[in-house]
Protein backbone atom coordinates (compact mmCIF):
# COMPACT_ATOMS: atom_id res chain seq x y z
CA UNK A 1 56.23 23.11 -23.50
CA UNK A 2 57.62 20.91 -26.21
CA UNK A 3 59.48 18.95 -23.34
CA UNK A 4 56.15 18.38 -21.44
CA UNK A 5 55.74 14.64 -20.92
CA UNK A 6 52.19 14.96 -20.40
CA UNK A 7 51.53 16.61 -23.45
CA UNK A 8 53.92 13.77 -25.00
CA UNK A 9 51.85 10.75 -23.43
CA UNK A 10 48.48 12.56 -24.63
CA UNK A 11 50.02 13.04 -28.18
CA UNK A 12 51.43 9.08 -28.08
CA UNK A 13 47.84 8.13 -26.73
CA UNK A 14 45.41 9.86 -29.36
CA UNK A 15 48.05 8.35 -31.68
CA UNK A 16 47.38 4.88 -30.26
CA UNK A 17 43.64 4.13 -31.19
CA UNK A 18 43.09 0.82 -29.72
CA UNK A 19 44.40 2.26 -26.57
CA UNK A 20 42.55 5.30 -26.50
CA UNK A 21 39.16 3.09 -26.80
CA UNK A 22 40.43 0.75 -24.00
CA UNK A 23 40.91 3.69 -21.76
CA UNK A 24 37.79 5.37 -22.18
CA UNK A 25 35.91 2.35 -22.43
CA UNK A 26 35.09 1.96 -18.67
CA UNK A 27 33.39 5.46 -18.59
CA UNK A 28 31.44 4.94 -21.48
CA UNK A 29 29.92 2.34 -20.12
CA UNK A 30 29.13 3.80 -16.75
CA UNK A 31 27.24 6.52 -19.06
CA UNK A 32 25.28 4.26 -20.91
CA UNK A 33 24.58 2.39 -17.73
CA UNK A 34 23.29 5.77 -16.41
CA UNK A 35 20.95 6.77 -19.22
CA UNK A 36 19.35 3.59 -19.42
CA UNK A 37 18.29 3.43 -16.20
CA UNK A 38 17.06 7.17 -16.33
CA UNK A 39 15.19 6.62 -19.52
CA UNK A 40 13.52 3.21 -17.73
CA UNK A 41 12.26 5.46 -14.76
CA UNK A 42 11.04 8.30 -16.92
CA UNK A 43 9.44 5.76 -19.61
CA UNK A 44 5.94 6.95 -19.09
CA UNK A 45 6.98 10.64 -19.96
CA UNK A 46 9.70 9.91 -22.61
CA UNK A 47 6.65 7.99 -24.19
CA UNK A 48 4.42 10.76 -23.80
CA UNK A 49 7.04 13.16 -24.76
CA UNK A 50 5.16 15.48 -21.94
CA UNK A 51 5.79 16.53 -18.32
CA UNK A 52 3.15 14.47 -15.97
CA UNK A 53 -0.05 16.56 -15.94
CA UNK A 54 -1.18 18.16 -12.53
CA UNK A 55 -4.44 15.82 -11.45
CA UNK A 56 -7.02 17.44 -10.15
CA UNK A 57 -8.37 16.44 -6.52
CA UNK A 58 -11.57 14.90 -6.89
CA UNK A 59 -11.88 13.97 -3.51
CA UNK A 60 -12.60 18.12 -2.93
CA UNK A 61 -16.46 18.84 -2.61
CA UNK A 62 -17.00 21.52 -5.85
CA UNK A 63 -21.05 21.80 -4.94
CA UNK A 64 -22.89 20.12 -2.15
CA UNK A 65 -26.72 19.30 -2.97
CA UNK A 66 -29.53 22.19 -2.89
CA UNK A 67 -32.42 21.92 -0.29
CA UNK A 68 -35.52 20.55 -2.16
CA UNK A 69 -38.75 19.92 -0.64
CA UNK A 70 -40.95 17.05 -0.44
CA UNK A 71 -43.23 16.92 -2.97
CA UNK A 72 -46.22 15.16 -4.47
CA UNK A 73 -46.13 14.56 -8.32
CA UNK A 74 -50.06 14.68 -9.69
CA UNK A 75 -51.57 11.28 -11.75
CA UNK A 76 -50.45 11.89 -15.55
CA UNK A 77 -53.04 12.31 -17.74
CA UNK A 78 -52.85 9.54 -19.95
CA UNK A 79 -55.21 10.48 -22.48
CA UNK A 80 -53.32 14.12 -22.84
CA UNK A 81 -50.02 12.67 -23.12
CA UNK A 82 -50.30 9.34 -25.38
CA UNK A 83 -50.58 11.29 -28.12
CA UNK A 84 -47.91 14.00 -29.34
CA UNK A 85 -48.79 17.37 -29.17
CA UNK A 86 -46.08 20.12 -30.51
CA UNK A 87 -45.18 21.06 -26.47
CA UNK A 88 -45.10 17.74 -25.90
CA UNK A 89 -42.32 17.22 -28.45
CA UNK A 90 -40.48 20.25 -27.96
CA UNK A 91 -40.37 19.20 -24.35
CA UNK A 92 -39.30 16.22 -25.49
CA UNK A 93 -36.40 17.58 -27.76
CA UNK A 94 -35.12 19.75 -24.69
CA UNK A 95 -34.84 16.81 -22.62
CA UNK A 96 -33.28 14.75 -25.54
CA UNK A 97 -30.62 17.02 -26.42
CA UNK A 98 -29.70 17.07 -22.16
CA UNK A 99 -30.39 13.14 -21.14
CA UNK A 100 -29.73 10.98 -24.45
CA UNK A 101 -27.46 13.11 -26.89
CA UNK A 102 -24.16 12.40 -25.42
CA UNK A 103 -24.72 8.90 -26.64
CA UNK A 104 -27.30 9.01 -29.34
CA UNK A 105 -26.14 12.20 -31.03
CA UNK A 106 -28.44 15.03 -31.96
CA UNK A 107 -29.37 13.25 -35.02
CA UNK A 108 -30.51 10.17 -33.27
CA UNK A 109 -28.18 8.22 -35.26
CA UNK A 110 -26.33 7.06 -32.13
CA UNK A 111 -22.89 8.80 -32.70
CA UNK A 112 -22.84 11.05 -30.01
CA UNK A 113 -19.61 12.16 -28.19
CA UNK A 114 -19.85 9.59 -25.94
CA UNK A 115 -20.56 6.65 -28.46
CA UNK A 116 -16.34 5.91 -29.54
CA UNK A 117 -16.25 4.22 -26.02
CA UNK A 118 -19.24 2.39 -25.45
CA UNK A 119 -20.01 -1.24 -26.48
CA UNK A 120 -22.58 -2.60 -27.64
CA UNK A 121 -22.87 1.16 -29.59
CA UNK A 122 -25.97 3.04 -28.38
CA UNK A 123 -29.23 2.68 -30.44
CA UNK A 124 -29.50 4.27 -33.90
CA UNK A 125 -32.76 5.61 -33.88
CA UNK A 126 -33.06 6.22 -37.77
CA UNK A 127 -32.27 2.48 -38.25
CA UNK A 128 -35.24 -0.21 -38.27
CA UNK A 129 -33.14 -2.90 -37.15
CA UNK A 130 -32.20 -4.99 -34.04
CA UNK A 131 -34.50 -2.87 -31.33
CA UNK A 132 -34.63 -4.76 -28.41
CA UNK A 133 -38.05 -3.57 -27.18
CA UNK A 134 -39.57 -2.50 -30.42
CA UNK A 135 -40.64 0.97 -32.19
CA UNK A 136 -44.20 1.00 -30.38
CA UNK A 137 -44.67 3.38 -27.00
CA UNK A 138 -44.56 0.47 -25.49
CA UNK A 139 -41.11 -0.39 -26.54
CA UNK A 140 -39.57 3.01 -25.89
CA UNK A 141 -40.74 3.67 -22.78
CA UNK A 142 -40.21 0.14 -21.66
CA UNK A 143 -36.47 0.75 -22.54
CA UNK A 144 -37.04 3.97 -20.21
CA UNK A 145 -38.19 2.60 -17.53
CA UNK A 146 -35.97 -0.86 -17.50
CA UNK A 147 -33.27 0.10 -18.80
CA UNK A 148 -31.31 -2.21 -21.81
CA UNK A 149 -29.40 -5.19 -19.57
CA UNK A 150 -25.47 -5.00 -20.54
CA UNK A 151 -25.43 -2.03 -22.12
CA UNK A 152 -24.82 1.67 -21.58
CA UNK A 153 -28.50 2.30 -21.52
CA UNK A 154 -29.83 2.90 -17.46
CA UNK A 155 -33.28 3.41 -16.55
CA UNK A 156 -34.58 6.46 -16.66
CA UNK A 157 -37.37 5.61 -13.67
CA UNK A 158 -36.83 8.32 -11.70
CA UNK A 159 -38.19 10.96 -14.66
CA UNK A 160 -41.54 12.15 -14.41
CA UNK A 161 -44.05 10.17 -16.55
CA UNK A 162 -45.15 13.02 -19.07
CA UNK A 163 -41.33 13.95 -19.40
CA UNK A 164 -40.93 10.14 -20.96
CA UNK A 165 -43.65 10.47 -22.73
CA UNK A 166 -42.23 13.45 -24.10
CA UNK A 167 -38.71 12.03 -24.67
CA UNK A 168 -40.42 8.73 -26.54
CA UNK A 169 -42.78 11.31 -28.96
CA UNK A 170 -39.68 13.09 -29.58
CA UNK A 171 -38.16 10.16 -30.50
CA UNK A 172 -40.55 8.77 -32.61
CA UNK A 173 -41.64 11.75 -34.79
CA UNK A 174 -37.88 12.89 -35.37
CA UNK A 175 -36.07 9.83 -36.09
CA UNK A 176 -38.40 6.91 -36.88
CA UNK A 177 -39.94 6.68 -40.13
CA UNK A 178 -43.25 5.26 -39.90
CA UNK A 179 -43.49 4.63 -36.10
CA UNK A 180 -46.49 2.24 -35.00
CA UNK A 181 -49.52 4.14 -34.09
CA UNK A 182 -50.50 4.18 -30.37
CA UNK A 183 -53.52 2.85 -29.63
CA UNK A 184 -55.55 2.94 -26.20
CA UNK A 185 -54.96 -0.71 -25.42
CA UNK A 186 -51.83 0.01 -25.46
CA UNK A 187 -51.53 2.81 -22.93
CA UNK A 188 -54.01 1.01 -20.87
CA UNK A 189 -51.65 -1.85 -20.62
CA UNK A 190 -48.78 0.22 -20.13
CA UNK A 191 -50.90 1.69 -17.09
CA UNK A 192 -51.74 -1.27 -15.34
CA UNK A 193 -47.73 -2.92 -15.71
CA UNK A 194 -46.57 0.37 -14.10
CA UNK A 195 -49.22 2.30 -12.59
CA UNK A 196 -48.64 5.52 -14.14
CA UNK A 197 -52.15 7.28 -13.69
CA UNK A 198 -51.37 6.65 -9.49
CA UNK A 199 -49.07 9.53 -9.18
CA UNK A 200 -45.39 9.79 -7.26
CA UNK A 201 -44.26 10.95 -3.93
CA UNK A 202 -41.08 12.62 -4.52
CA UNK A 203 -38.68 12.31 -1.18
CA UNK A 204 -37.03 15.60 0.02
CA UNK A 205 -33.33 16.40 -0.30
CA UNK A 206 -31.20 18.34 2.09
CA UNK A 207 -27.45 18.72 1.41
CA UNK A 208 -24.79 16.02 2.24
CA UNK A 209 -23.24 17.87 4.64
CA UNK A 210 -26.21 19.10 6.82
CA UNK A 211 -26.79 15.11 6.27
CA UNK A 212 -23.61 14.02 7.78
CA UNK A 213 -23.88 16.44 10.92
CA UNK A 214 -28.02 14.92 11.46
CA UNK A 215 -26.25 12.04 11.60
CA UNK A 216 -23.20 12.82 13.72
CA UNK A 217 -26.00 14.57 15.88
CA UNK A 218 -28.01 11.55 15.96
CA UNK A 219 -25.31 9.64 17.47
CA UNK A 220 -23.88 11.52 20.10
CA UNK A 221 -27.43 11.85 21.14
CA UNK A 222 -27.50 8.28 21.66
CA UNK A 223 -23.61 8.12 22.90
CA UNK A 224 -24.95 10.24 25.74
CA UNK A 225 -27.86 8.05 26.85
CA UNK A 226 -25.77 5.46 27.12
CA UNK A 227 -23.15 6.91 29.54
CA UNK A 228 -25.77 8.43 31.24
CA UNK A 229 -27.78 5.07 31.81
CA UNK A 230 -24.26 3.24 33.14
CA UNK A 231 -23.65 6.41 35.24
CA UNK A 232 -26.47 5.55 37.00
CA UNK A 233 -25.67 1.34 36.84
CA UNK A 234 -22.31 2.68 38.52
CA UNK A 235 -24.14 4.45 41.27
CA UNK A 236 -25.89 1.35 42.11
CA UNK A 237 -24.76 -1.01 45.17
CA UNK A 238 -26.54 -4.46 44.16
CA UNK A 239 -25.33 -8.00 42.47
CA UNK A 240 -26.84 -7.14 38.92
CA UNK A 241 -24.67 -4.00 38.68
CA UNK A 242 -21.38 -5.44 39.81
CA UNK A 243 -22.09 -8.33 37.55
CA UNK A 244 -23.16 -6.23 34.56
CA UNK A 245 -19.48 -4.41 35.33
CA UNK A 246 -17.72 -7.29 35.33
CA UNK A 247 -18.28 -9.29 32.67
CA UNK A 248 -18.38 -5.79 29.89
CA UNK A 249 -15.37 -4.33 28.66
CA UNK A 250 -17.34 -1.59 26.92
CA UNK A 251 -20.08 -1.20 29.04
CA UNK A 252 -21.47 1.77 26.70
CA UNK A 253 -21.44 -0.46 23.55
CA UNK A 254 -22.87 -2.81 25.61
CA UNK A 255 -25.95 -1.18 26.59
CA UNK A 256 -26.45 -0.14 22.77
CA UNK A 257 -26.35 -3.69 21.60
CA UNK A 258 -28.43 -4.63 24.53
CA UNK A 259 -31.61 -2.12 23.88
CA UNK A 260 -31.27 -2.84 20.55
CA UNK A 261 -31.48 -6.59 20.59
CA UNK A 262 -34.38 -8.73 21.60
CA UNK A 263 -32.96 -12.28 21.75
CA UNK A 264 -31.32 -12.37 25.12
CA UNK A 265 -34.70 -10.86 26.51
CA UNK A 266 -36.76 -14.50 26.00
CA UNK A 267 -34.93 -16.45 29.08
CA UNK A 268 -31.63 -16.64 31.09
CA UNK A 269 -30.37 -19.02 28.33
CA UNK A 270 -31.35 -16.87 26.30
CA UNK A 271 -29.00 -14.12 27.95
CA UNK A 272 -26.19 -16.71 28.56
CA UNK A 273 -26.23 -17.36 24.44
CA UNK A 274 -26.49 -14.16 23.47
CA UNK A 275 -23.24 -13.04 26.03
CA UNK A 276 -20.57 -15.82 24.67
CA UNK A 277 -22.00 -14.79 20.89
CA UNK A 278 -20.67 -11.27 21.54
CA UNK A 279 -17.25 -12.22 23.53
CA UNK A 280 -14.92 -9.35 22.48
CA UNK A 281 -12.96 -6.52 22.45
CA UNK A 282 -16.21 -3.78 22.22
CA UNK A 283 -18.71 -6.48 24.14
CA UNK A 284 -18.20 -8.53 26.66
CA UNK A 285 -15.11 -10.40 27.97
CA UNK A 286 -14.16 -14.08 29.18
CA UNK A 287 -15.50 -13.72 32.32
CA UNK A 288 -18.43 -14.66 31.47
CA UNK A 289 -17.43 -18.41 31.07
CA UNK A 290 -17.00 -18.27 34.99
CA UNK A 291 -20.92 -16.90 35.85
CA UNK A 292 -22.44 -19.64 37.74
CA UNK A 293 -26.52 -20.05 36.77
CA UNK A 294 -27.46 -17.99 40.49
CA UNK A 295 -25.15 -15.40 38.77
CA UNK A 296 -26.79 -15.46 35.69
CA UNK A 297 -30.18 -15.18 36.92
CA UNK A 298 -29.53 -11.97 38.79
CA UNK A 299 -28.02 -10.64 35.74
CA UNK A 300 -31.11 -11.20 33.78
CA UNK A 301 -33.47 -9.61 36.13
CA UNK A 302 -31.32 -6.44 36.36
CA UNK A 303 -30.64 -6.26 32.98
CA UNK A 304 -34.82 -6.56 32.25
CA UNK A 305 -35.77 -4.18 34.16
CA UNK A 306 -32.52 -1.83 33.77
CA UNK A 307 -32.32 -1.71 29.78
């Protein structure tokens, strides 16, 4: 063993420090080389110091919408609800806490949850300053109804008018101090800008999927009168039909743009405009440049009294 050369060239090498360095040098480098590039790649985690978190698929349908019925809403009555009544506010407070707290916080101070993130900050209803639309029932439900332009704040339209009522009474008796006093000029006004003693027809609401089949239903429906109408324009041994053949490319899109368009129906020219306007893959094709007017003509008849 003590004869071994390589154990002699190791011993003569760790003995040799400049050597040694030179030697191992190359690798050293090839490892640096390595991490860098690994911790580049992975920067996003290594800054996180966590493992990429699992996203959730939003795309997936959780809850499609329930089946509500048309409905109509009964006039308001104004004189009941312009003034606060204790339902009225505790209504009011119910609705808050669900509709407006997220932003406003409970205490009306506007730090909700959702405050940190919006800007300008929602309204601080404790605070007398800078309201955009005022204190008064008219201001409040004004911001209700309109909304606040480039802000956070939407309009709240679609809510039934006693529930904003309800919402503004809240409002005023919890967090403003000394509120303006309603008066019946006021309500009257507030009537005739948005016609709140008339009432609301409330549209019904069937689920998106039942939708999406109507729909789907809807148009094959019309898919099939379509091929059944050029079956029967295929059957046909006369001029308009070979010439209606001719000159489509999709002669069931064709029909469908044809029923459902009126220009070409006013004259031949009218016809002869409308067919180089639609020149394409789904209409009709370049043939049509070489119709000659007796051509055209004949087309136009069939096509009156066909579609």
């Amino acid at each position: 063993m003590k004869n071994n050369p390589i154990l002699k060239e190791i011993k003569i090498l760790l003995e040799d420090k400049p050597k040694l360095f030179m030697l191992l040098y190359p690798y050293m480098l090839v490892i640096a080389i390595a991490l860098g590039v690994y911790f580049v790649l992975n920067l996003n985690d290594v800054a996180r110091q966590s493992v990429p978190p699992k996203l959730a698929d939003t795309t997936a349908v959780v809850a499609d919408l329930s089946v509500i019925a048309a409905k109509s809403v009964p006039a308001a009555d104004l004189k009941a609800i312009s003034q606060p009544s204790p339902e009225l506010i505790e209504n009011g407070k119910q609705s808050f806490q669900k509709l407006c707290a997220s932003c406003h916080g409970e205490s009306g101070n506007g730090a909700g949850p959702a405050a940190g993130v919006l800007n300008p900050a929602p309204r601080d209803f404790t605070s007398s300053e800078n309201w955009i639309n005022g204190q008064s029932v008219t201001g409040i439900f004004t911001s209700m109804e309109e909304g606040i332009p480039n802000s956070a704040m939407v309009a709240y339209d679609y809510l039934p008018t006693e529930e904003k009522f309800a919402l503004l009474h809240y409002i005023r008796s919890t967090f403003i101090k000394n509120a303006p006093n309603v008066t019946t000029d006021e309500i009257a006004a507030l009537d005739q800008t948005y016609n709140l003693s008339a009432g609301a027809e409330v549209p019904a609401q069937i689920p998106v999927a039942d939708a999406i089949n109507l729909i789907g239903n809807e148009h094959n429906k019309e898919i099939k009168k379509y091929e059944s109408l050029f079956n029967e324009i295929k059957t046909e041994s006369v001029p308009g039909s070979f010439l209606f053949q001719r000159v489509s490319n999709s002669p069931v899109q064709v029909l469908s743009i044809l029923e459902k368009s009126s220009d070409w129906r006013k004259s031949v020219s009218s016809l002869n405009d409308f067919l180089l306007a639609n020149i394409g893959a789904l209409c009709f094709n370049q043939t049509v440049y070489n119709l000659s007017a007796t051509e055209l003509e004949t087309l136009y008849t069939y096509l009156q009294k066909k579609v």
